[in-house]
Protein backbone atom coordinates (compact mmCIF):
# COMPACT_ATOMS: atom_id res chain seq x y z
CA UNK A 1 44.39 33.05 148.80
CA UNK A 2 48.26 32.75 148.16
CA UNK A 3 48.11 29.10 150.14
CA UNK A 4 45.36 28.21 148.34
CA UNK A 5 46.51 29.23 145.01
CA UNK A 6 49.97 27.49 145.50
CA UNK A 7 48.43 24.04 146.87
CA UNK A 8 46.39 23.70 143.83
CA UNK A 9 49.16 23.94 141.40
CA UNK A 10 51.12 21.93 143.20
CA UNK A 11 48.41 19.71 143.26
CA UNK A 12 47.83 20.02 139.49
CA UNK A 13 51.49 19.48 139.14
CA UNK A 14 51.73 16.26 141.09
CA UNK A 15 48.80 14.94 139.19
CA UNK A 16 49.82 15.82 136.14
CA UNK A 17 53.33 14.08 137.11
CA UNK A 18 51.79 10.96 137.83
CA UNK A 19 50.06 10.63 135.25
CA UNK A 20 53.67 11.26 133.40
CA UNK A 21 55.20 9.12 135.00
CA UNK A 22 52.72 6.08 134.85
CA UNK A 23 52.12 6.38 131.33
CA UNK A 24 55.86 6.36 130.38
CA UNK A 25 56.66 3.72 132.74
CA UNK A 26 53.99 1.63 131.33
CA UNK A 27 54.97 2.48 127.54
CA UNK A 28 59.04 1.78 128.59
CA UNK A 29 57.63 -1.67 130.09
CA UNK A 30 55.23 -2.83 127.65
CA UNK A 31 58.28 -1.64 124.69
CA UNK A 32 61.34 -3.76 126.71
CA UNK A 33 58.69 -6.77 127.16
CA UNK A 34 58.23 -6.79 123.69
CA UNK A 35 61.54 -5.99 122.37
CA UNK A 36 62.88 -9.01 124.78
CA UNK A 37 59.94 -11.42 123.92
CA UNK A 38 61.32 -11.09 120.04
CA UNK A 39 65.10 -11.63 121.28
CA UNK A 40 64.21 -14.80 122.98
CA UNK A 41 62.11 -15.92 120.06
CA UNK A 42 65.32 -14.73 118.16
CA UNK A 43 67.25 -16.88 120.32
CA UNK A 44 65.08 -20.10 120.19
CA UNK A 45 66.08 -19.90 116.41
CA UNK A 46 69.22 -19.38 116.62
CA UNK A 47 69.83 -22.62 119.25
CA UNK A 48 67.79 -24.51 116.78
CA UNK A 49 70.13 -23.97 113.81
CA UNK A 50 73.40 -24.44 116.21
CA UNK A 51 71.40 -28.24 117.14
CA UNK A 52 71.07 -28.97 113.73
CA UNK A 53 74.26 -27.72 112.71
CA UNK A 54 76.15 -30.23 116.02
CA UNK A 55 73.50 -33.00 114.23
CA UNK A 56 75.00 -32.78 110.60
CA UNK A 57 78.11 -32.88 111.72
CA UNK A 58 77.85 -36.06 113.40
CA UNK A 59 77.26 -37.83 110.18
CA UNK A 60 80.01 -40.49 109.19
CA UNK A 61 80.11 -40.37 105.36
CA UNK A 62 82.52 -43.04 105.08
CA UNK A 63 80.22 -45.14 107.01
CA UNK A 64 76.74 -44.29 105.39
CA UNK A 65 75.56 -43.27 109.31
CA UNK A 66 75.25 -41.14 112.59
CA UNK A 67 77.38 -41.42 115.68
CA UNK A 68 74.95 -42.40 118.18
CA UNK A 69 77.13 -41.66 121.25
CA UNK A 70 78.26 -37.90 119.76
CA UNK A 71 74.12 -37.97 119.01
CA UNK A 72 73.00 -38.63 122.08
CA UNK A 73 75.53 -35.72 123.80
CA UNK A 74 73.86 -33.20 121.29
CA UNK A 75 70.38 -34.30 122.75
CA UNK A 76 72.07 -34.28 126.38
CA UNK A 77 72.96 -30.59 125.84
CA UNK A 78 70.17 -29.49 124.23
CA UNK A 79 67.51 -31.03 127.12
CA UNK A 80 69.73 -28.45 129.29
CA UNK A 81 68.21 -25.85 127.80
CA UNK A 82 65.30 -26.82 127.10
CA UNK A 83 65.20 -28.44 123.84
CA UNK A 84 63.69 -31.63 122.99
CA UNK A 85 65.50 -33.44 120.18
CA UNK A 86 64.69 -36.68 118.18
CA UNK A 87 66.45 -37.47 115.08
CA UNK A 88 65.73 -40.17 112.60
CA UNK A 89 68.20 -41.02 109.59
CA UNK A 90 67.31 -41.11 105.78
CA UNK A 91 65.36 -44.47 106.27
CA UNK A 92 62.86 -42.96 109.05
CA UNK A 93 64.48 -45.31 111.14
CA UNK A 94 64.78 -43.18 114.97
CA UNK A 95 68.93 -42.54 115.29
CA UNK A 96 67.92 -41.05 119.12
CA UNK A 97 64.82 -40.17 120.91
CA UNK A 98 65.01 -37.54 124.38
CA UNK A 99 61.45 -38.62 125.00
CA UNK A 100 62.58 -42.30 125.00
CA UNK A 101 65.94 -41.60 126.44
CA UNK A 102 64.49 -39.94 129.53
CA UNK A 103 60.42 -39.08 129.50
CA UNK A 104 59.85 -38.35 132.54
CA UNK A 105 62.77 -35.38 132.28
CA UNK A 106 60.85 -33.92 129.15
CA UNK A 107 57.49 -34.19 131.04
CA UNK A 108 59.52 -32.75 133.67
CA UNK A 109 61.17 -29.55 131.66
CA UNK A 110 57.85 -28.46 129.86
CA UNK A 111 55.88 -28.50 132.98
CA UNK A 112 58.11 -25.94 134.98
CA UNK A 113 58.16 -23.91 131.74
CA UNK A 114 54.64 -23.95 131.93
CA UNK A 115 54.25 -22.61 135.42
CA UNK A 116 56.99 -20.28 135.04
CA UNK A 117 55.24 -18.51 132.24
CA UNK A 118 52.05 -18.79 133.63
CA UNK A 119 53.58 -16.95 136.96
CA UNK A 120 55.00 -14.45 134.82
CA UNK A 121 51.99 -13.63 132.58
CA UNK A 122 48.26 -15.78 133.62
CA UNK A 123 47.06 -14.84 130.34
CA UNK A 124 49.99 -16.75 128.88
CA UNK A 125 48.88 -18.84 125.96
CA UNK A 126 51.79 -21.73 125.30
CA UNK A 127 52.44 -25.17 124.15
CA UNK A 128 54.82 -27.91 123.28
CA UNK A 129 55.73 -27.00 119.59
CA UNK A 130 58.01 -28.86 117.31
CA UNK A 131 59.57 -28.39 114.23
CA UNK A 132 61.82 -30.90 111.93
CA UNK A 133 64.58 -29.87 109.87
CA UNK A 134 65.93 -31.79 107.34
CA UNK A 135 69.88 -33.15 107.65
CA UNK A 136 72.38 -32.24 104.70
CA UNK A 137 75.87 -33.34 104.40
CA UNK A 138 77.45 -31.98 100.75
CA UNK A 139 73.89 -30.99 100.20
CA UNK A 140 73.01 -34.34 100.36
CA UNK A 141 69.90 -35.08 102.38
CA UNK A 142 70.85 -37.62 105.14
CA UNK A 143 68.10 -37.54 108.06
CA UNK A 144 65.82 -35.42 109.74
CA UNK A 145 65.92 -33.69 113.16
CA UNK A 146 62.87 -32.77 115.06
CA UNK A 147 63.30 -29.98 117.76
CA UNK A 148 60.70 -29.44 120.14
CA UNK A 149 60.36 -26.82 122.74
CA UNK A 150 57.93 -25.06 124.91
CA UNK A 151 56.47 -22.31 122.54
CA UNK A 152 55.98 -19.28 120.90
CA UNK A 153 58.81 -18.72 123.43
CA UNK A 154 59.44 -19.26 127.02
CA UNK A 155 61.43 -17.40 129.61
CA UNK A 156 64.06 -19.07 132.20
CA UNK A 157 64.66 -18.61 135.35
CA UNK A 158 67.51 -15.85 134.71
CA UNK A 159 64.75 -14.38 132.15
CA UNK A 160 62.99 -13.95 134.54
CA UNK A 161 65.24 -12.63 137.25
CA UNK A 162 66.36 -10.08 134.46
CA UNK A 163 62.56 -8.83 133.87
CA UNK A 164 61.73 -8.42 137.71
CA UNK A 165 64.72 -6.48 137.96
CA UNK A 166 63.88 -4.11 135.37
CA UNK A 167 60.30 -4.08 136.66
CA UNK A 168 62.04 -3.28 139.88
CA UNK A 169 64.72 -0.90 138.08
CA UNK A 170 61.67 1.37 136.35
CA UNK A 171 59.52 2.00 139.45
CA UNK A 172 62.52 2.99 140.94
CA UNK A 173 62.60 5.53 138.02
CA UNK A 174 59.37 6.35 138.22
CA UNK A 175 59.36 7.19 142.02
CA UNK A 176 62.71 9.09 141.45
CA UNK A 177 60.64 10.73 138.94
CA UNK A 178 58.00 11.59 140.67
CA UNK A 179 59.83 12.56 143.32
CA UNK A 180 61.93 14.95 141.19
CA UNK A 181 58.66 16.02 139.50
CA UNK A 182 56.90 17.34 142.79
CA UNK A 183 59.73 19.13 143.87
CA UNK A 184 60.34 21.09 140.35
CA UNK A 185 55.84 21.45 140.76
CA UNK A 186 56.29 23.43 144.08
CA UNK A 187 59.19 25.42 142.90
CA UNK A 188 56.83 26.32 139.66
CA UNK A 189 53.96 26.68 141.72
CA UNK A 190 56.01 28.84 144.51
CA UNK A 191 57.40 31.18 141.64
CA UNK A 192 53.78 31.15 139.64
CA UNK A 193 51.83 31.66 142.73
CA UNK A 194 54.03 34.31 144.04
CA UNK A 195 53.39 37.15 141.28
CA UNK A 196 49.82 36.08 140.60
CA UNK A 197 48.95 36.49 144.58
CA UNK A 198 50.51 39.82 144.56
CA UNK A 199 48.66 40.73 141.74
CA UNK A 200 45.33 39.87 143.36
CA UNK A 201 46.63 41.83 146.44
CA UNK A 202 47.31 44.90 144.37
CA UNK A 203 44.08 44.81 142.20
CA UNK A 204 42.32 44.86 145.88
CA UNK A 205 43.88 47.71 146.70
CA UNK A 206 43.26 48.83 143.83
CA UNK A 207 39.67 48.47 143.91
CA UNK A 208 39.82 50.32 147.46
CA UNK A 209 41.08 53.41 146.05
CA UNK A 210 44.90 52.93 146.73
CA UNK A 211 46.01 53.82 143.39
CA UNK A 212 50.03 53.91 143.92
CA UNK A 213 50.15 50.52 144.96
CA UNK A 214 52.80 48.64 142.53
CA UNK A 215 54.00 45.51 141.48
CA UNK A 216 57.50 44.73 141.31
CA UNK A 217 57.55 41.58 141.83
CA UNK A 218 59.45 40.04 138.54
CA UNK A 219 58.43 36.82 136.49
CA UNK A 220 59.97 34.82 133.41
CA UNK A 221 56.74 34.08 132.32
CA UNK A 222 55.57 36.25 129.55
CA UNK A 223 51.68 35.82 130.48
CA UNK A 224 52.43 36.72 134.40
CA UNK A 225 54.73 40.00 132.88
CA UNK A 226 51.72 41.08 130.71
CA UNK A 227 49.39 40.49 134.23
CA UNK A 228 51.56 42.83 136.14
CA UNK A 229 52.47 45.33 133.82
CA UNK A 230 48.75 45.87 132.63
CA UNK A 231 47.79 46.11 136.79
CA UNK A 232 50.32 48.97 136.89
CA UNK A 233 49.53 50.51 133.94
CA UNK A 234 45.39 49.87 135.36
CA UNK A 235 46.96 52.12 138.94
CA UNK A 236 48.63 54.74 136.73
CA UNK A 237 45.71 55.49 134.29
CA UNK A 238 43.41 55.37 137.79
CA UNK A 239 45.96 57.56 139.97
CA UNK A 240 46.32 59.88 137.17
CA UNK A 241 42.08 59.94 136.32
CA UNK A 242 41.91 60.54 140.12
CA UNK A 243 44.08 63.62 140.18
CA UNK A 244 42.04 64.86 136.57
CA UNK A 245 38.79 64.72 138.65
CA UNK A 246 40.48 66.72 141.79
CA UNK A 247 41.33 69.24 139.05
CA UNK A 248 38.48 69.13 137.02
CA UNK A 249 36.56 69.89 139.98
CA UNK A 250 38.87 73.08 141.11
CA UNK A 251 38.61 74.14 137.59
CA UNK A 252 34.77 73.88 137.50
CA UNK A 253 34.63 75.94 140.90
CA UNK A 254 37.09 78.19 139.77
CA UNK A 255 35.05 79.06 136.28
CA UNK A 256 31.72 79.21 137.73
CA UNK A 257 33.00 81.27 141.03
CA UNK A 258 34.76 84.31 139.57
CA UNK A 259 30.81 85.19 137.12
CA UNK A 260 28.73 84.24 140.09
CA UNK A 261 30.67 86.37 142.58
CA UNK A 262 30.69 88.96 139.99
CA UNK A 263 27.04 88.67 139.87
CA UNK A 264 26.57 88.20 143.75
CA UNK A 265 28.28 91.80 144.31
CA UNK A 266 26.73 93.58 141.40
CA UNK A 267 23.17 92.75 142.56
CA UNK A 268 24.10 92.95 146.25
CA UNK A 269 25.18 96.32 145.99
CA UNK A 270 22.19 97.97 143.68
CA UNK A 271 19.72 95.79 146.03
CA UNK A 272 21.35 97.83 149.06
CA UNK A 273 21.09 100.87 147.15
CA UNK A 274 24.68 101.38 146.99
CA UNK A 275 24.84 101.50 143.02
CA UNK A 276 21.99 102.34 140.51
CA UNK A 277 20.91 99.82 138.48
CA UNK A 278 21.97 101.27 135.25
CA UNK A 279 21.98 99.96 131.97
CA UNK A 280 25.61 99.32 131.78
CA UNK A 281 25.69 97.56 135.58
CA UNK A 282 22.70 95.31 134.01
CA UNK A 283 24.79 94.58 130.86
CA UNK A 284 27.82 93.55 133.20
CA UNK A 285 25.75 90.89 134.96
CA UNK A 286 24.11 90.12 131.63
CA UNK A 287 27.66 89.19 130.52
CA UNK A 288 28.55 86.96 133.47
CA UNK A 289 25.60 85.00 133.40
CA UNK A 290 26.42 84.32 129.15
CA UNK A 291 29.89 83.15 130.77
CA UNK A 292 28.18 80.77 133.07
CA UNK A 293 25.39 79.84 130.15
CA UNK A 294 28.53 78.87 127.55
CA UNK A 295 30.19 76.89 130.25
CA UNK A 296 27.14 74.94 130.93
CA UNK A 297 26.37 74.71 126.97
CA UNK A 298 30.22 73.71 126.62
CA UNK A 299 29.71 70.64 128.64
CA UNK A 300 26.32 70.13 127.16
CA UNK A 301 28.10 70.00 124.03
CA UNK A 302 30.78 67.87 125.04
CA UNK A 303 28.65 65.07 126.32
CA UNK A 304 26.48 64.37 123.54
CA UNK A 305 30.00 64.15 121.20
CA UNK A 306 31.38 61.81 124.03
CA UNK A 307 28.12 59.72 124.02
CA UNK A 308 28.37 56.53 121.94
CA UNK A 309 24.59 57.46 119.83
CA UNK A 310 25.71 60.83 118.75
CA UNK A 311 23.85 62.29 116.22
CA UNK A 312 26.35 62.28 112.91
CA UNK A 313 24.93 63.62 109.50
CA UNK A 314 27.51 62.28 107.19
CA UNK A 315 27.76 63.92 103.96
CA UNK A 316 30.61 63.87 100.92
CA UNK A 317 32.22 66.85 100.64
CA UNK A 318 35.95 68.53 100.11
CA UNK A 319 37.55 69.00 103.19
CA UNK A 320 39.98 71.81 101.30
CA UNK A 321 37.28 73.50 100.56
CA UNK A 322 35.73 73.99 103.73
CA UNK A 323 39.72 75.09 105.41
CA UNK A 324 39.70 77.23 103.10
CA UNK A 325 36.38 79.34 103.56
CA UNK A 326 37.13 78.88 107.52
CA UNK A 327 40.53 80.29 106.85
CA UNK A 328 38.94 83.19 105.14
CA UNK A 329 37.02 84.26 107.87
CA UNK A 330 40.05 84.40 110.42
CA UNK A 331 41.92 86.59 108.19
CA UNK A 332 40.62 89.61 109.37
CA UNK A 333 41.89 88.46 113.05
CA UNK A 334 45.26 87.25 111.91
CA UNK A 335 45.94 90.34 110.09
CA UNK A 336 44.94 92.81 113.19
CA UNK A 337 47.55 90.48 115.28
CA UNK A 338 50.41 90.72 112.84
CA UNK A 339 50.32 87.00 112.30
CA UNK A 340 51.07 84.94 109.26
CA UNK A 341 48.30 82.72 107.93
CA UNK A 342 49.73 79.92 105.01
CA UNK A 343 46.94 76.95 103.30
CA UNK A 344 48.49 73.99 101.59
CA UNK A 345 46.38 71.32 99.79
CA UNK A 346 44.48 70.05 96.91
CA UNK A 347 40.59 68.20 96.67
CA UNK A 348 40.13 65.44 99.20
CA UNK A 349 36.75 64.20 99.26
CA UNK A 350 35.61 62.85 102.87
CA UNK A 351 32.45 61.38 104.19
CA UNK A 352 31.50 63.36 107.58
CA UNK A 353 29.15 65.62 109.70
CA UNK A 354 30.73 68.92 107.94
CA UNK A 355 29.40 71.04 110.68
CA UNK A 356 31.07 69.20 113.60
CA UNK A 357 34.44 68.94 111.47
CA UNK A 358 34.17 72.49 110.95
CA UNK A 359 34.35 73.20 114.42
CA UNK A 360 37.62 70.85 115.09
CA UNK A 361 39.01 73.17 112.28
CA UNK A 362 37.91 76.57 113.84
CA UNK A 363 38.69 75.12 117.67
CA UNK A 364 42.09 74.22 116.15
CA UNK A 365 42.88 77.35 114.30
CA UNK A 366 41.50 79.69 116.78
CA UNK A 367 43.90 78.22 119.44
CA UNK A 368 46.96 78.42 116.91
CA UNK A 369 45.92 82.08 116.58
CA UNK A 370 45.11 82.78 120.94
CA UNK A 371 49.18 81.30 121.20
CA UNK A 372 51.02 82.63 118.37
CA UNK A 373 52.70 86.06 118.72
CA UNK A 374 53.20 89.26 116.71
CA UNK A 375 55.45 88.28 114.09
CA UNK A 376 54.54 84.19 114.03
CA UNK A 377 52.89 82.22 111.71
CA UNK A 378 50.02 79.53 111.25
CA UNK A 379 50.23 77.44 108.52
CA UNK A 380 46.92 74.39 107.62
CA UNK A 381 47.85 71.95 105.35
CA UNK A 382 45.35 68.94 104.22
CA UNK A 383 46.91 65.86 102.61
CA UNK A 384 45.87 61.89 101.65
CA UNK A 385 47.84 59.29 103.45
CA UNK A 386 46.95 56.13 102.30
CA UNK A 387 43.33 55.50 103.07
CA UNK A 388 43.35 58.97 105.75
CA UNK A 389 43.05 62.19 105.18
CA UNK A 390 45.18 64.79 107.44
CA UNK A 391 44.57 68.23 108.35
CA UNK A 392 47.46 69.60 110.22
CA UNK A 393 47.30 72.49 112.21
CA UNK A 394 50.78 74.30 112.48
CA UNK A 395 51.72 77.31 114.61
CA UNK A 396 55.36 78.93 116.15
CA UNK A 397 54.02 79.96 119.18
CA UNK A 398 54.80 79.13 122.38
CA UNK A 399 54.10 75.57 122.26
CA UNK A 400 53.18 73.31 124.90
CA UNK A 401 55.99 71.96 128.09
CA UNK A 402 56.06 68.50 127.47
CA UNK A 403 54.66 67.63 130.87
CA UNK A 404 51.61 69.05 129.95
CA UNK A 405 51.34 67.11 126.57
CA UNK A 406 49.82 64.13 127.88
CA UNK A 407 46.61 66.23 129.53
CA UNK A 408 46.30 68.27 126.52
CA UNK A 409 42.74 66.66 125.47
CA UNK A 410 41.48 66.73 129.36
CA UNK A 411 38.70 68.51 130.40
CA UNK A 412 39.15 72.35 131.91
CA UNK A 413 43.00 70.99 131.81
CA UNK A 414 45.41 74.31 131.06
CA UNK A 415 48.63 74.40 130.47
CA UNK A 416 48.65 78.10 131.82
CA UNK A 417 47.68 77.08 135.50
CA UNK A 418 46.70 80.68 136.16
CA UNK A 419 43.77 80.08 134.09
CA UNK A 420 43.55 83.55 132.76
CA UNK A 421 41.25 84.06 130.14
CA UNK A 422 43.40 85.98 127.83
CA UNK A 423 45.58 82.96 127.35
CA UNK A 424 42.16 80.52 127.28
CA UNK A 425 39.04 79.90 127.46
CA UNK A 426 36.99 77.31 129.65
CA UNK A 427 39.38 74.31 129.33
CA UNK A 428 36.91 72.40 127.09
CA UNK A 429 37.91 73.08 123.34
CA UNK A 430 40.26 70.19 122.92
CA UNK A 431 38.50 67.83 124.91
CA UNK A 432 35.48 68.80 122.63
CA UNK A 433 37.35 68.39 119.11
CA UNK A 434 38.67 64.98 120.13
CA UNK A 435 35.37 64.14 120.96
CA UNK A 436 34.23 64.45 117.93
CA UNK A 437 37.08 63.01 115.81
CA UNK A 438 37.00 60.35 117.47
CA UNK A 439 33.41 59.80 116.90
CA UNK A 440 34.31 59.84 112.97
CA UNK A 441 36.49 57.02 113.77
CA UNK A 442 39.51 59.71 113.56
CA UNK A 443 42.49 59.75 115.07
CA UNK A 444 44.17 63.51 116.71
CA UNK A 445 47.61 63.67 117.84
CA UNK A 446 49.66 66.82 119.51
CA UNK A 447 53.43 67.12 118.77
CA UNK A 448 54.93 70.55 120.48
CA UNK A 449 57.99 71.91 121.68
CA UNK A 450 57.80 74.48 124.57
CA UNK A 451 58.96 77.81 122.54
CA UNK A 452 59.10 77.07 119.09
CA UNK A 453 55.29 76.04 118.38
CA UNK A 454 52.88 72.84 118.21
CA UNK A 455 51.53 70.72 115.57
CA UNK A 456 48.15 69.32 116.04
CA UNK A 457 47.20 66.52 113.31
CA UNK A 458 44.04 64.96 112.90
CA UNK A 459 43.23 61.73 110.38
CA UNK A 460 40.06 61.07 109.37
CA UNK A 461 38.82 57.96 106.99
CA UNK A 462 39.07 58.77 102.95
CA UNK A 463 35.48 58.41 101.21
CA UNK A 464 35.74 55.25 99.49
């Protein structure tokens, strides 16, 4: 898998170079044949002015005509490169003539112009062009002089030379570049592949139950950081679940073995005659087996609030209110414990099931009340934040160690691992109320410090 991965973006990167690297190459080429097509046809201009400029100058005023010899030098120099010039003075009358000086030199010049540009470009479309220019001396109008060339423009041998070479010159680039491009594509690859690969490895693992495999491996990419940090975050929640169940499943045994055993001994021993089976014996195992019945009704319970069809009947009504009247029926309790009981709030109108939210109040306040001592205090308070409601659930007991804090809404989880049933009851109260907060779209939270008290705080969504 990690071969395979790293050959095929390696692969992908090669291609993808290529293709780079031929389209720029071909962009740079077709741009410098261009840009030196237009300086040539720049230059053609140019040597025509400088012809006709040698031409004017060769004009005797004095005499009324042109110096045929300095003429004839000017049409000498300009057949070198290329040019064809004729010039006739102000009568029409022909002063010099290249085609009639040497023809067979003109006939010559065009024709290897012709092949050259027809070996340079077949789809080359040029011709023998010519264009007259009229002669001035003191603005005076004295002659013409027609210069023909090989046209729109033509290359010479050195142009030529000079656009091989940079032909030459850029696929040197470009295999340079390529080059260049497949190395820096296998280092990408090699340092893509690498964290990716381990993070298939680990998710295997994974997947096979080794939940404290880890992966350290570290990346600059933001996307591969994200990958490996939500694997290891995927082993931690799935370590941690694992070790839940283990409990879970001690705690079950543990809170179904202590009634049944109770039971198993009370009816072994009046079966074998040993006690009588008196009315408060039978009321003893009648007890036990309500212990087992709430257990089993406890996880009833807790399923249907966990299941995503629960039954809700929503209803408007003031969730001050109903504190209030639960609050008045624990103050009998408080007062016989010697512990402080304080409601702060005003009218907040929610839409809920008022039966279920009255049970995350009682489940809340009852546990205040099991963990705050002689002495302590409770204290409710109901508020509007923004579009939530709170009810927060205040108490100075003994609050929760912080290890514990993250279990807190597990279920059977304890922070008293003794599991005594004067400090709790079946493990399932929490796990129950954030069941159904969350079921109202509700948020509950747990803030504690081990000695001083907790703080549970539960939003729900205002009526609108």
């Amino acid at each position: 898998m990690k071969h395979s991965l790293r050959s095929k973006l390696s692969v992908s990167y090669a291609v993808i170079a290529l293709l780079l690297v031929a389209v720029i190459s071909i962009f740079i080429n077709v741009f410098l044949q261009n840009q030196f097509k237009d300086y040539v046809i720049n230059q053609q201009r140019q040597k025509n002015q400088q012809i006709l400029s040698l031409v004017e100058k060769q004009y005797n005023i004095s005499e009324g005509n042109f110096n045929t010899s300095a003429i004839e030098n000017v049409g000498m120099n300009a057949l070198e490169q290329g040019i064809i010039l004729k010039v006739k003075d102000e009568k029409g009358s022909m002063v010099w003539d290249a085609t009639a000086h040497n023809n067979g030199l003109c006939v010559q010049m065009l024709t290897n112009m012709a092949k050259n540009m027809i070996s340079h470009d077949p789809n080359f479309k040029g011709k023998y062009e010519q264009t007259s220019y009229p002669v001035k001396v003191n603005s005076n109008e004295v002659g013409h002089a027609e210069i023909g060339y090989y046209g729109p423009y033509y290359y010479t041998d050195n142009d030529i030379d000079f656009l091989n070479n940079l032909n030459t010159i850029l696929v040197a680039v470009g295999v340079i570049s390529l080059f260049m491009a497949l190395l820096v594509g296998a280092f990408m690859a090699k340092r893509i592949s690498r964290p990716i690969s381990k993070a298939v490895t680990a998710a295997a693992r994974i997947s096979k139950g080794d939940f404290q495999q880890r992966i350290t491996e570290k990346s600059g990419t933001r996307e591969i950081v994200q990958l490996t940090d939500t694997i290891n975050n995927l082993a931690d929640s799935l370590e941690k679940q694992k070790n839940l169940r283990k409990q879970m499943t001690a705690d079950v045994a543990h809170e179904l073995r202590t009634p049944l055993a109770n039971l198993q001994s009370s009816m072994e021993a009046m079966i074998d005659g040993i006690w009588e089976p008196s009315g408060e014996r039978l009321e003893s195992c009648h007890e036990e087996i309500i212990r087992i019945n709430r257990l089993v009704g406890d996880l009833e319970k807790l399923e249907r609030f966990e299941a995503d069809n629960t039954a809700l009947y929503i209803s408007e009504f003031d969730v001050s209110e109903l504190v209030r009247h639960i609050l008045s029926n624990f103050e009998n309790e408080f007062h016989k414990k010697g512990v402080e009981l304080k409601f702060s709030g005003k009218t907040e109108i929610i839409e809920a099931d008022r039966d279920k939210i009255s049970q995350v109040i009682i489940n809340l306040v009852s546990n205040a009340l099991k963990y705050t001592l002689e002495g302590g205090h409770v204290e409710v308070q109901v508020k509007e934040t923004g579009t939530q409601v709170e009810m927060i659930v205040s108490d100075s007991g003994q609050g929760i160690p912080a290890e514990d804090i993250p279990y807190i809404f597990e279920r059977f989880y304890r922070a008293d691992k003794s599991r005594n049933r004067l400090t709790g009851g079946s493990g399932l109260g929490l796990t129950i109320t954030r069941a159904i907060v969350e079921s109202h779209k509700g948020k509950i939270s747990v803030s504690s410090e081990h000695g001083k008290g907790t703080t549970f705080r539960v939003s729900l969504p205002k009526s609108k």
